[in-house]
PDB file of N, CA and C in Angstrom:
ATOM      1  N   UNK A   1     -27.498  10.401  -2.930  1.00  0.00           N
ATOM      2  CA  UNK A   1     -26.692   9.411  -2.239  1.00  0.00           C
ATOM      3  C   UNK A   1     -27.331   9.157  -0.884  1.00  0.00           C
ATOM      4  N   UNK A   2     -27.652   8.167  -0.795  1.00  0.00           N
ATOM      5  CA  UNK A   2     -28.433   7.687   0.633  1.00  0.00           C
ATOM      6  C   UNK A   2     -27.451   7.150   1.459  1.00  0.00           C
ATOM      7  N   UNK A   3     -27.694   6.742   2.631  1.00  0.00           N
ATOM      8  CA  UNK A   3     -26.814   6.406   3.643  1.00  0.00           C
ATOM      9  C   UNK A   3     -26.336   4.683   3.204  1.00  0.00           C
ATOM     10  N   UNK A   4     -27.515   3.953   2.531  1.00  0.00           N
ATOM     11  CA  UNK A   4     -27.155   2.810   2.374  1.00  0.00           C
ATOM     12  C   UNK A   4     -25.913   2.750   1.887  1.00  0.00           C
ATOM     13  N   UNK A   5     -25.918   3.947   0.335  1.00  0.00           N
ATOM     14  CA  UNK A   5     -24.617   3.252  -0.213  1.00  0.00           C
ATOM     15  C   UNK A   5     -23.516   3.687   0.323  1.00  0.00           C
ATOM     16  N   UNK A   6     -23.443   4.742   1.228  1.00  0.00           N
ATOM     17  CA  UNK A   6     -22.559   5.271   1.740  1.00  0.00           C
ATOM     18  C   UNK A   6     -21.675   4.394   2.955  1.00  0.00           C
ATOM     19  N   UNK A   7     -22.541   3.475   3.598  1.00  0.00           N
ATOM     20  CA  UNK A   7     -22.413   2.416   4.610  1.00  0.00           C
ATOM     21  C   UNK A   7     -21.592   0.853   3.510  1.00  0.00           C
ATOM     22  N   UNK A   8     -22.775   0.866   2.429  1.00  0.00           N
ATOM     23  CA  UNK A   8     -21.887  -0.140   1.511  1.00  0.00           C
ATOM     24  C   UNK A   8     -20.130   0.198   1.144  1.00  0.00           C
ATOM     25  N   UNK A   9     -20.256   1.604   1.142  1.00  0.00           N
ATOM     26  CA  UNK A   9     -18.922   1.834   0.526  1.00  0.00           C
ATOM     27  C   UNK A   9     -17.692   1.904   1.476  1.00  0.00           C
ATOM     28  N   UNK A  10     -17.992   2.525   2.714  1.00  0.00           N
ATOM     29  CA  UNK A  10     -17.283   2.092   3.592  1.00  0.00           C
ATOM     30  C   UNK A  10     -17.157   0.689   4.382  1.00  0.00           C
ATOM     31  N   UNK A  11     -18.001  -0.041   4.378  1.00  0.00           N
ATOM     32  CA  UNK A  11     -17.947  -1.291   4.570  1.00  0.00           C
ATOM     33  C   UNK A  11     -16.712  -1.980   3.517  1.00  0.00           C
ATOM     34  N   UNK A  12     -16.911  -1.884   2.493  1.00  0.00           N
ATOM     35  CA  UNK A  12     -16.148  -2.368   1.287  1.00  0.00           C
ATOM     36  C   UNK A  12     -14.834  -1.677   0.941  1.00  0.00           C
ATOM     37  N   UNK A  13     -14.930  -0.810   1.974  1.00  0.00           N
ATOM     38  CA  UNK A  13     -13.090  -0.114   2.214  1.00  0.00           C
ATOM     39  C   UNK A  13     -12.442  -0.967   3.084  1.00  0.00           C
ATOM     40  N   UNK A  14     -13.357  -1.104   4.331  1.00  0.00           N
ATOM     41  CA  UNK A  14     -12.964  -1.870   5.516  1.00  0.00           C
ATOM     42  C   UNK A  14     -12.428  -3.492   5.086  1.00  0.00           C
ATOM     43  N   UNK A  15     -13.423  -3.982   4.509  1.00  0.00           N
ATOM     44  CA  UNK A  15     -13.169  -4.744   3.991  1.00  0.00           C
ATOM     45  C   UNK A  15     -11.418  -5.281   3.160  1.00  0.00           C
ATOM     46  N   UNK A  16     -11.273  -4.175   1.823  1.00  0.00           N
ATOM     47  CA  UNK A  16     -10.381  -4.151   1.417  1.00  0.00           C
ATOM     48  C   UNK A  16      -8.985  -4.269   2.534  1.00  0.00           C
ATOM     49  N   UNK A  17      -9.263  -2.843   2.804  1.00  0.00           N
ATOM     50  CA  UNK A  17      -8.011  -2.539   4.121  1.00  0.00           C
ATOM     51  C   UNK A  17      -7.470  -4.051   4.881  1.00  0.00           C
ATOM     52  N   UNK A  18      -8.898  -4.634   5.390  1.00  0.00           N
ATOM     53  CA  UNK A  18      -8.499  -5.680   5.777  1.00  0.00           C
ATOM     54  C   UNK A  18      -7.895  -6.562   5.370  1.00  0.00           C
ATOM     55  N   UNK A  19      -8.096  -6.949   4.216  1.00  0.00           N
ATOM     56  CA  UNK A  19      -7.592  -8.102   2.643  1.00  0.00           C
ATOM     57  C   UNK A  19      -6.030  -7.479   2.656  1.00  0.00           C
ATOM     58  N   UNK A  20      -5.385  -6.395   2.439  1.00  0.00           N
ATOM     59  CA  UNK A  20      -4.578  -5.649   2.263  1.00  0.00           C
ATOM     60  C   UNK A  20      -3.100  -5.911   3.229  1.00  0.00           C
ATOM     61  N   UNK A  21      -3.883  -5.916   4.483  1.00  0.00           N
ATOM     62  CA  UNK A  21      -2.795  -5.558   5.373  1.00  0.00           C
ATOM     63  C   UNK A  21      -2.799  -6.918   6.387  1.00  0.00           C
ATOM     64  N   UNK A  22      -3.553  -8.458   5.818  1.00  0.00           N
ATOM     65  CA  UNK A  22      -3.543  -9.126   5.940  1.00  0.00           C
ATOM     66  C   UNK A  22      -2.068  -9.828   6.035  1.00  0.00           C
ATOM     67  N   UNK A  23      -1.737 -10.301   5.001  1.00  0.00           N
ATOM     68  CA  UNK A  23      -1.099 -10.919   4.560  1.00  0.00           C
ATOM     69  C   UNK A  23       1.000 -10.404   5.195  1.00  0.00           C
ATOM     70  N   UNK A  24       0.793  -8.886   5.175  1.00  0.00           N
ATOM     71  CA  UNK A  24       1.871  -8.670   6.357  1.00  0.00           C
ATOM     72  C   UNK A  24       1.478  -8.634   7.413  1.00  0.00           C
ATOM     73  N   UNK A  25       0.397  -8.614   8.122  1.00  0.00           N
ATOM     74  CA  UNK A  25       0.430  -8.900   9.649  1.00  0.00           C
ATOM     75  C   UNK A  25       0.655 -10.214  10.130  1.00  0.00           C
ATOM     76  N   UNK A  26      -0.010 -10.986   9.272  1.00  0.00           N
ATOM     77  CA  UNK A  26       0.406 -12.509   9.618  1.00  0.00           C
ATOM     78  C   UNK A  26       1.395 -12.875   9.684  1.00  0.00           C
ATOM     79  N   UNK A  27       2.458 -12.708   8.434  1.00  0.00           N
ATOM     80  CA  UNK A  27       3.627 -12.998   8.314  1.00  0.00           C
ATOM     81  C   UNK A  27       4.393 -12.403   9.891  1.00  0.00           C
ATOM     82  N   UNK A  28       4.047 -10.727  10.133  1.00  0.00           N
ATOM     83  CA  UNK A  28       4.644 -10.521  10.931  1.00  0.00           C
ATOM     84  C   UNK A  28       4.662 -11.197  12.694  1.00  0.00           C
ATOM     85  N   UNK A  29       3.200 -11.732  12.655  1.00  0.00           N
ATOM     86  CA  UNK A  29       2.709 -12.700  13.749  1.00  0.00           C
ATOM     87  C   UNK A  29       3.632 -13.654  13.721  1.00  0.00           C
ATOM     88  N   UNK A  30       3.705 -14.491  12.577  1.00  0.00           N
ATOM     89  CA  UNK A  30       4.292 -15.618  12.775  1.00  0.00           C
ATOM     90  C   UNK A  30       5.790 -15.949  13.138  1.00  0.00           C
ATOM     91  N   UNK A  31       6.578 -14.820  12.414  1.00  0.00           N
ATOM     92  CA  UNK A  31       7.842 -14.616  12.252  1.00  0.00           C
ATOM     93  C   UNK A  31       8.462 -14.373  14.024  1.00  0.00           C
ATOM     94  N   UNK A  32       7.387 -13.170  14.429  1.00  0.00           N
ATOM     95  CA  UNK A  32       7.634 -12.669  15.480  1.00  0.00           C
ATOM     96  C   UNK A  32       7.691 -13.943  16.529  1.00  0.00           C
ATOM     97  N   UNK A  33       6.276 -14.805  16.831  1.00  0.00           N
ATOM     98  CA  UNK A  33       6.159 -15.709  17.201  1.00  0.00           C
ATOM     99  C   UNK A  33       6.967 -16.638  17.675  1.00  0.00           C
ATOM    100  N   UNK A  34       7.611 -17.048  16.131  1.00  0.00           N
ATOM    101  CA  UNK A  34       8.742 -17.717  16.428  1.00  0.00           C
ATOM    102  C   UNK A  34      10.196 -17.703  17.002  1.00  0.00           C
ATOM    103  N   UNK A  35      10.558 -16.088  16.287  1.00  0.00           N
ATOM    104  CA  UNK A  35      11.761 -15.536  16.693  1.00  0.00           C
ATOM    105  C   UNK A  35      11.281 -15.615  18.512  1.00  0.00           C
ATOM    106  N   UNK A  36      10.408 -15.147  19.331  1.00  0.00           N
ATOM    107  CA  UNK A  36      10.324 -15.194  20.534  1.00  0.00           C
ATOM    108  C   UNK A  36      10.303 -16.833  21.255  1.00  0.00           C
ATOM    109  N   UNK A  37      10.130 -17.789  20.272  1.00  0.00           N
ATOM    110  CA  UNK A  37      10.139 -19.014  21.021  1.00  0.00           C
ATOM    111  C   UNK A  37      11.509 -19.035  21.089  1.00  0.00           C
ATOM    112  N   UNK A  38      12.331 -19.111  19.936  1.00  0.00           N
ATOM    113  CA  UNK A  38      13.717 -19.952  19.925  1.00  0.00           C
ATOM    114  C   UNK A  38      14.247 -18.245  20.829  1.00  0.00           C
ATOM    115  N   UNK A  39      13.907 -17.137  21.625  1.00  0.00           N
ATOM    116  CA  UNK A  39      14.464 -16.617  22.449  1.00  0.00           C
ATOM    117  C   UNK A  39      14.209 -17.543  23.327  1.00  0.00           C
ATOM    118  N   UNK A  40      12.948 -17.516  23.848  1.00  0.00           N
ATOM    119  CA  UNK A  40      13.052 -18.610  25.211  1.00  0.00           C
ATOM    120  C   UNK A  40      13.314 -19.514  25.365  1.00  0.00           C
ATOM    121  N   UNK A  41      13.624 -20.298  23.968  1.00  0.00           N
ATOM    122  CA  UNK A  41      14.456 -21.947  24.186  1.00  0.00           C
ATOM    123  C   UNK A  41      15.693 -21.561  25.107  1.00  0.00           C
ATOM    124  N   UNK A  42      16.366 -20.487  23.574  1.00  0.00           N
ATOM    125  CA  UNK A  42      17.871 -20.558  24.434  1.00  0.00           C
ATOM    126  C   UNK A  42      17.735 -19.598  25.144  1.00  0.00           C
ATOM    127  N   UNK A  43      17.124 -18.759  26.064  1.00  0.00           N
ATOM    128  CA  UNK A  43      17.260 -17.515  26.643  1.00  0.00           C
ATOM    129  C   UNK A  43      18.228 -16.381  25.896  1.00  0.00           C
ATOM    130  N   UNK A  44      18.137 -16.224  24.877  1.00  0.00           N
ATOM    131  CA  UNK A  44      19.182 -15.290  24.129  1.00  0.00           C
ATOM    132  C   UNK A  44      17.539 -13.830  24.406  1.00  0.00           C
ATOM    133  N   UNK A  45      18.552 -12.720  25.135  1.00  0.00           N
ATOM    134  CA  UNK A  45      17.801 -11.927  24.816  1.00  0.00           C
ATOM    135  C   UNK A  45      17.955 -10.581  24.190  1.00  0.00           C
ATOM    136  N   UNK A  46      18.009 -10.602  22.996  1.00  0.00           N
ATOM    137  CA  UNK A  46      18.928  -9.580  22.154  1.00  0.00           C
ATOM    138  C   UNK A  46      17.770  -8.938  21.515  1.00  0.00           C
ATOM    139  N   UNK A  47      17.732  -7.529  21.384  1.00  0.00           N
ATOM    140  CA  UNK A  47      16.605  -6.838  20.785  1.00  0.00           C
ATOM    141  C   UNK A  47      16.734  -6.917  19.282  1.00  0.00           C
ATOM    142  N   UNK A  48      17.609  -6.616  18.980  1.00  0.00           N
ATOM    143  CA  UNK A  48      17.988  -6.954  17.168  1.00  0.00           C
ATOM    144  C   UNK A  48      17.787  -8.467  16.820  1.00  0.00           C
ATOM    145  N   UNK A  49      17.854  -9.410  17.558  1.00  0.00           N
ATOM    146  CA  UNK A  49      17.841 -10.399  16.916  1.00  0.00           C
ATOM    147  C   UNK A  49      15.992 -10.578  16.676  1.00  0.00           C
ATOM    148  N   UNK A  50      14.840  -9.826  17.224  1.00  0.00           N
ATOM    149  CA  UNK A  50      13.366  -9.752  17.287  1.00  0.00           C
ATOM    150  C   UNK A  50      13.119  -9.313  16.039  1.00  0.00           C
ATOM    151  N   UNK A  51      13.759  -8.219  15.878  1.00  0.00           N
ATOM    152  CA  UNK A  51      13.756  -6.725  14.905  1.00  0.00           C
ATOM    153  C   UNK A  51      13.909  -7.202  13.642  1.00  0.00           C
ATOM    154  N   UNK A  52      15.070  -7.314  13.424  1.00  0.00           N
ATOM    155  CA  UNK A  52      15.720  -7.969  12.035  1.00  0.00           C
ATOM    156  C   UNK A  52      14.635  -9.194  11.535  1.00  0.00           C
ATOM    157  N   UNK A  53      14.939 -10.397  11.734  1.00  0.00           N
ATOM    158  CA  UNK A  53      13.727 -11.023  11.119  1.00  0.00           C
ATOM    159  C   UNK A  53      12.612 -10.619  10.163  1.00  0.00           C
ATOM    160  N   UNK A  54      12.134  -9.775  11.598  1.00  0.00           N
ATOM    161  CA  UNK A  54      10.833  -9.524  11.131  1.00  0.00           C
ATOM    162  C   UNK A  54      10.652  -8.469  10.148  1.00  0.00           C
ATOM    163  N   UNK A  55      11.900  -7.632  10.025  1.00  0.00           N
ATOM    164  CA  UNK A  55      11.761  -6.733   9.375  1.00  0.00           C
ATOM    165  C   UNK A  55      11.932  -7.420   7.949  1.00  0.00           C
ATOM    166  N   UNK A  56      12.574  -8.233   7.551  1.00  0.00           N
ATOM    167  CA  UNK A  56      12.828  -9.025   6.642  1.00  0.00           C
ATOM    168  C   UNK A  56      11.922 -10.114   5.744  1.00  0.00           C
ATOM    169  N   UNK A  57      11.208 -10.463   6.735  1.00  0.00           N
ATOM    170  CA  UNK A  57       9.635 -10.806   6.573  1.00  0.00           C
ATOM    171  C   UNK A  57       8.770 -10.315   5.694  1.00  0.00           C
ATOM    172  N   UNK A  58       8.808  -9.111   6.420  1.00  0.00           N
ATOM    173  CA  UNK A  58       7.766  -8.352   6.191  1.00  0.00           C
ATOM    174  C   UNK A  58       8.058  -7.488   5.146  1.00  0.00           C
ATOM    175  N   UNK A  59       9.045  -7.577   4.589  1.00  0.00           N
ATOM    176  CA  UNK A  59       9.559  -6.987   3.160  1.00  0.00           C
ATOM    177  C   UNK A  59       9.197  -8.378   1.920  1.00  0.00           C
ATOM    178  N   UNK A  60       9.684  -9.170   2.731  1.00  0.00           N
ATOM    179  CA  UNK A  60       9.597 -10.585   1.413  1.00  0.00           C
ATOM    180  C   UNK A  60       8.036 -10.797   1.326  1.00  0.00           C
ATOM    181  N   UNK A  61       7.041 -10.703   2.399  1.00  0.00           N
ATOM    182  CA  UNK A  61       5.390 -10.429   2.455  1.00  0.00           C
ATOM    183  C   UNK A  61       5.143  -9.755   1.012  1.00  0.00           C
ATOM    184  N   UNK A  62       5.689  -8.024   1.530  1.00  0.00           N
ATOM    185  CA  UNK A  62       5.461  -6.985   0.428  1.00  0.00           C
ATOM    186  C   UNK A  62       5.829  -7.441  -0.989  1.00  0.00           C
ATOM    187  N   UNK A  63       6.768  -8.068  -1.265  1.00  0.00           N
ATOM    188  CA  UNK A  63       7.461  -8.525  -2.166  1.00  0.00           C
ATOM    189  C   UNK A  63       6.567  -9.586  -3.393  1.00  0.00           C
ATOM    190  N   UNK A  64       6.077 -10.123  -2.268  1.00  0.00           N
ATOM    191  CA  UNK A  64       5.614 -11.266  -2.786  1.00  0.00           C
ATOM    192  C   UNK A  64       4.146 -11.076  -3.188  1.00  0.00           C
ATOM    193  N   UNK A  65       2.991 -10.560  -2.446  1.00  0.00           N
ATOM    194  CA  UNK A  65       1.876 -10.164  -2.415  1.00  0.00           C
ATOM    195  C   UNK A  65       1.629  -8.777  -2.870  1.00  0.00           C
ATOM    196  N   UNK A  66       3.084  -7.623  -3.434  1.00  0.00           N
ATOM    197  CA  UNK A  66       2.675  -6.382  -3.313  1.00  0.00           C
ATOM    198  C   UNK A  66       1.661  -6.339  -4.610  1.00  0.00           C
ATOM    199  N   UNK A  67       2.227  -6.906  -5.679  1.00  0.00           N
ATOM    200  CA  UNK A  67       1.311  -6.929  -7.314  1.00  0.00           C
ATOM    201  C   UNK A  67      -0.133  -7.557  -7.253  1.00  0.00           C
ATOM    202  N   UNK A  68      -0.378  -7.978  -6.245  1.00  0.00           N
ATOM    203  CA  UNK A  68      -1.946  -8.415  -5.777  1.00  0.00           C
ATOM    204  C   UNK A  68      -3.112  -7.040  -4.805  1.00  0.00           C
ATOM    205  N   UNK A  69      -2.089  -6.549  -3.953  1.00  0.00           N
ATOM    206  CA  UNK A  69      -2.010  -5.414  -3.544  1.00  0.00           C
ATOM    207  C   UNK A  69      -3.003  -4.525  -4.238  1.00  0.00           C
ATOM    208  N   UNK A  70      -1.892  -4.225  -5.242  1.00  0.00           N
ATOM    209  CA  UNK A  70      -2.106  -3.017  -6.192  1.00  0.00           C
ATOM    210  C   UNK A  70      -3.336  -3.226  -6.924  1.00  0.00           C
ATOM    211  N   UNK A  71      -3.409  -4.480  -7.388  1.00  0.00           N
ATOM    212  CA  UNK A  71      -4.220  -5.142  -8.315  1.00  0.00           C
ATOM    213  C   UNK A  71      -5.977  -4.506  -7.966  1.00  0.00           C
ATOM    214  N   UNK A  72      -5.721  -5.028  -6.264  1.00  0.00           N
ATOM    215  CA  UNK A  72      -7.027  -4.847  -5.242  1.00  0.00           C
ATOM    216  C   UNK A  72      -7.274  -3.715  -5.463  1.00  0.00           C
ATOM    217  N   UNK A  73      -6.093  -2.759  -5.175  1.00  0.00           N
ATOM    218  CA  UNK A  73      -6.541  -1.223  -4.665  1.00  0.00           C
ATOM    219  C   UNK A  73      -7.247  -0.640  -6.193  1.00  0.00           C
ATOM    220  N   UNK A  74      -6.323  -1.278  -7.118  1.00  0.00           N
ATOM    221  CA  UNK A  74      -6.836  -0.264  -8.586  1.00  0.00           C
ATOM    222  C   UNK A  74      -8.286  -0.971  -8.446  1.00  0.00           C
ATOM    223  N   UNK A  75      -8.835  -2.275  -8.761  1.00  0.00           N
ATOM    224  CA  UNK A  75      -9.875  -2.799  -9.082  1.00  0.00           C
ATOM    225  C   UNK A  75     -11.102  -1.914  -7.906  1.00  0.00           C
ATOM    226  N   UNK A  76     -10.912  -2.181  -6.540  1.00  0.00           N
ATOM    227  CA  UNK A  76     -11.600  -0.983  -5.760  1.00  0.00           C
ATOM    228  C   UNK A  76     -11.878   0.584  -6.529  1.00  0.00           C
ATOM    229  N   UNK A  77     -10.644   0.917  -6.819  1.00  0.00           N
ATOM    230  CA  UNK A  77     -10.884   2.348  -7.086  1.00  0.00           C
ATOM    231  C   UNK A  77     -11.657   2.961  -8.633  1.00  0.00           C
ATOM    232  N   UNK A  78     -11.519   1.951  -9.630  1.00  0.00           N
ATOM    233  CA  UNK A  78     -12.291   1.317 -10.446  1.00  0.00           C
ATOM    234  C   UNK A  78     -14.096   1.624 -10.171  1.00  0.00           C
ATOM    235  N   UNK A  79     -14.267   0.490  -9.677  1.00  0.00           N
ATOM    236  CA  UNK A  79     -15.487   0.153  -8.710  1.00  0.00           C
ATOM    237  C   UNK A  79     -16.044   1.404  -8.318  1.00  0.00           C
ATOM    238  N   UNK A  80     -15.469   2.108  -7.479  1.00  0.00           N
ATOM    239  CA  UNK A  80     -15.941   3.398  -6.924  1.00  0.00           C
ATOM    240  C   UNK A  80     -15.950   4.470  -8.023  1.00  0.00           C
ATOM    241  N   UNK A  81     -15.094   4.732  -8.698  1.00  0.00           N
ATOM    242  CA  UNK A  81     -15.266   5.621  -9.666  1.00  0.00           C
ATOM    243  C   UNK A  81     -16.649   5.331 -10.598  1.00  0.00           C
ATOM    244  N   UNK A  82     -16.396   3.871 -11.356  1.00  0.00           N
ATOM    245  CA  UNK A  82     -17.859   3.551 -12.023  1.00  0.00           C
ATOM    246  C   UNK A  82     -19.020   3.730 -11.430  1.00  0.00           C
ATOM    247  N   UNK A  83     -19.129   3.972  -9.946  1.00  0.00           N
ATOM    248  CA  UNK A  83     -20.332   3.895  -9.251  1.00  0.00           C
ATOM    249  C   UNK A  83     -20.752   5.658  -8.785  1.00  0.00           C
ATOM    250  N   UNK A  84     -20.097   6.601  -9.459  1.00  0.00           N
ATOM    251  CA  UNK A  84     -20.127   7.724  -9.330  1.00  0.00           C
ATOM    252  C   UNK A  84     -21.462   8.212 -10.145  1.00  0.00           C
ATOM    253  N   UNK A  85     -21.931   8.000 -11.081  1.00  0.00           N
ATOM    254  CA  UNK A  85     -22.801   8.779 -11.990  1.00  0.00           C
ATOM    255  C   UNK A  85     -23.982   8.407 -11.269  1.00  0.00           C
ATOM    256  N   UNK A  86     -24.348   7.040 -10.270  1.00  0.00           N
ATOM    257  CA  UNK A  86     -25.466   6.204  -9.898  1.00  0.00           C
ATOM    258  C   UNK A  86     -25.185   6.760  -8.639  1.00  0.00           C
ATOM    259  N   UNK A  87     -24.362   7.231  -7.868  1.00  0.00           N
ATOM    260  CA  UNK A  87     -24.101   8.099  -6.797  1.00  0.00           C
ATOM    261  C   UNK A  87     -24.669   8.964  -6.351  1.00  0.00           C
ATOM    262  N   UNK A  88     -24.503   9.921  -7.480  1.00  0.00           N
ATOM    263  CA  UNK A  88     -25.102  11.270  -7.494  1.00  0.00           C
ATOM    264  C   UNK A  88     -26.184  11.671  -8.386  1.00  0.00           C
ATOM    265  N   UNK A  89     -26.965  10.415  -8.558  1.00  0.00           N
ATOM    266  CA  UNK A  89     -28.260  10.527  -9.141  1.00  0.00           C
ATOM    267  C   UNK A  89     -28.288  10.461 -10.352  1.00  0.00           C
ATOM    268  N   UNK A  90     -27.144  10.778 -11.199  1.00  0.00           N
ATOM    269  CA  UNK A  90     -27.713  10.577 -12.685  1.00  0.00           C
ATOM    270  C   UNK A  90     -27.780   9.476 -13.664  1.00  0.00           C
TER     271      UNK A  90
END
């Protein structure tokens, strides 16, 4: 195992991770985003009203994207397993 593939493989974690945790951070950006404008429209400044939303969000995110998720992580782990015998030389 040389460093190349070792750099490929963590690259292609990073990668994943990123793909992964995409799709709720955004949501949570946006949600958040907004919930903080319509605070400063009306000056309402209530900590639950930030919280909630987003927490809600970010469940319907999971919800919605989790079976793509999974899909990624198995197909990755797949990938890495098949690449085991060429790994370690044989």
């Amino acid at each position: 195992m040389n460093p190349n593939e070792v750099l490929d493989i963590g690259m292609q974690a990073l990668i994943l991770a990123g793909k992964l945790c995409a799709p709720v951070l955004v949501t949570a950006l946006v949600v958040g985003f907004a919930v903080s404008l319509l605070q400063s429209i009306t000056q309402i400044q209530e900590v639950t009203l930030s919280f909630v939303p987003k927490a809600l969000a970010v469940a319907v995110a999971l919800l919605v994207a989790g079976h793509w998720m999974i899909s990624e992580t198995v197909a990755f782990t797949h990938q890495i397993f098949e690449r085991i015998p060429s790994l370690l030389g044989g």
